[in-house]
Structure formats: C-alpha cells, structure tokens
Protein backbone atom coordinates (compact mmCIF):
# COMPACT_ATOMS: atom_id res chain seq x y z
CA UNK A 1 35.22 13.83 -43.37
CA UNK A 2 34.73 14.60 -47.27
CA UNK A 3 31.52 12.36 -47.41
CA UNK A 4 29.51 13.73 -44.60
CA UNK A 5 30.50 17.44 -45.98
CA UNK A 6 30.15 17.07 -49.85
CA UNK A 7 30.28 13.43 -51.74
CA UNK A 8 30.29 14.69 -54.91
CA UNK A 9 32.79 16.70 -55.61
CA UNK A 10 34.10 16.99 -59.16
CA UNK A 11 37.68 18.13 -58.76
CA UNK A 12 40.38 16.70 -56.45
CA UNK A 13 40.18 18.49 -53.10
CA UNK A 14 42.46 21.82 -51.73
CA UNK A 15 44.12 20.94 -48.34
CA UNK A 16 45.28 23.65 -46.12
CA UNK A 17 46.45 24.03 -42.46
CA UNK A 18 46.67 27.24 -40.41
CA UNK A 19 48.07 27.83 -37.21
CA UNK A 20 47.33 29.94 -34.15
CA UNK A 21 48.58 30.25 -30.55
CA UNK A 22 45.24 30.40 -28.12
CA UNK A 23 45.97 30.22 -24.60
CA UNK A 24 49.04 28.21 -24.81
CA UNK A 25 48.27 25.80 -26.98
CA UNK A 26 48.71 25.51 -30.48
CA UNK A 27 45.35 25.38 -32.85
CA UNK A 28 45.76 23.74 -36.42
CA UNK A 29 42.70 24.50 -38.24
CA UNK A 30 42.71 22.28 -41.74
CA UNK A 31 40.44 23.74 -44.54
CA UNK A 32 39.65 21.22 -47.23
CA UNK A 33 38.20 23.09 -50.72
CA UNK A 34 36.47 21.26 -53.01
CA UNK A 35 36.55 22.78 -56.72
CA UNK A 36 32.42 22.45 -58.44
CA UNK A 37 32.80 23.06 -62.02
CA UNK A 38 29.11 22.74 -62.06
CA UNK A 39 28.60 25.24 -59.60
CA UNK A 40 31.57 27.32 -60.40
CA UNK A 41 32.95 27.40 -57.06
CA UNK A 42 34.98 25.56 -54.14
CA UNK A 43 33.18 24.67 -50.84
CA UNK A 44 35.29 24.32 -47.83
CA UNK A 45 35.28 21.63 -45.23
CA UNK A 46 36.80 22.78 -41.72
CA UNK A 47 38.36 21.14 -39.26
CA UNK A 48 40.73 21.70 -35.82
CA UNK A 49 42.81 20.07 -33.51
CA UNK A 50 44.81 21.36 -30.14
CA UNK A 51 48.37 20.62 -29.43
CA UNK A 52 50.61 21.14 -26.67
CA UNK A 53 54.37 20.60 -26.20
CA UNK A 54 54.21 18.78 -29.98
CA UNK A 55 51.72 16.30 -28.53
CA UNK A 56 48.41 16.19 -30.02
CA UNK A 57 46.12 16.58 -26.83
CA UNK A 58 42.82 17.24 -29.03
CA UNK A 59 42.65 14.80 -31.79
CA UNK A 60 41.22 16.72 -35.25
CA UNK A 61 37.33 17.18 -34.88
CA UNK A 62 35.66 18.26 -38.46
CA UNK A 63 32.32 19.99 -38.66
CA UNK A 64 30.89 17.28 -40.53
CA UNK A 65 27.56 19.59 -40.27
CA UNK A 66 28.21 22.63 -42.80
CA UNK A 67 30.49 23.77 -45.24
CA UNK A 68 31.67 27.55 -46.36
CA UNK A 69 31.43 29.20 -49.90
CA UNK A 70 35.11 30.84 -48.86
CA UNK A 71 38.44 30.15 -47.25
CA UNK A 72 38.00 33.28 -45.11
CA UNK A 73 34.64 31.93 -43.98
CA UNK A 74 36.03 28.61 -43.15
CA UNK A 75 39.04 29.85 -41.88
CA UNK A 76 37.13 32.20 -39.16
CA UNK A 77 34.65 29.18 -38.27
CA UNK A 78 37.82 27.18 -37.99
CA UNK A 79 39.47 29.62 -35.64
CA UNK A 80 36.46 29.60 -33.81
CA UNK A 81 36.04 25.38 -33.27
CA UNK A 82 39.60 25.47 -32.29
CA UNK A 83 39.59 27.98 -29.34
CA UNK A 84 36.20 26.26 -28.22
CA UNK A 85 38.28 23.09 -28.38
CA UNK A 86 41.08 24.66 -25.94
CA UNK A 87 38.20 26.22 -23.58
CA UNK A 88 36.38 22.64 -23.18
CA UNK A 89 39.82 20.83 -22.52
C-alpha cells in the first residue's frame, strides 16, 4: 500500500479507521497520513473494506493510484470507494 502511494515518506505514518453503515453493511475506510517535513504537510493514503455480520465479505482495496493533501479529502474519497464497494458486491 505505502509504496505504490508515497515511498518516501520522512515521518512514521498516521493510521486511522472510520466507520459507516451503507446499505446494511458496514464500510471501514482506513486513512494512512504520511507527515513531509520537506513539504510541510501529511499526504493521505485511502483505503476500504465491506463487512457484514462481523465477517469481512470485501477484503480492504487501497487506491494505490492517488493520494489527498487532507483527512477530509481522503476521508470523502474513502466514503466514496466503500459504498462503490457495497454497490458492485
């Protein structure tokens, strides 16, 4: 995940989960920030997997293909991979 999103970061990474309820099914959406000194700011990696009855039914997909300049940016892309993940199952 962290290498196909940003390989260098300079700081140990942020982890965070949120949860929603979409259509009966819970979404986890995990944001990973990674702190840039250099650039002086944290990029966030996003990622989101379905569950059901406390079994996994989606396994965690990331979007190994961008990254987000804020948490509310990330979260809201997040939000948005997870409910696509619950329509397509």
């Amino acid at each position: 995940m962290t290498k196909a999103v940003k390989p260098d970061a300079e700081e140990p990474y942020f982890p965070h989960s949120h949860r929603l309820v979409y259509r009966d099914h819970d979404v986890i959406v995990h944001l990973t920030g990674y702190e840039y000194e250099t650039f002086g700011e944290t990029l966030w990696a996003v990622g989101a997997e379905v569950v059901k009855d406390q079994e996994i039914i989606v396994p965690v997909r990331v979007d190994q293909t961008q990254y987000f300049n804020s948490y509310d940016e990330a979260l809201a892309h997040g939000t948005s991979l997870g409910k696509r993940l619950v329509d397509e199952f």
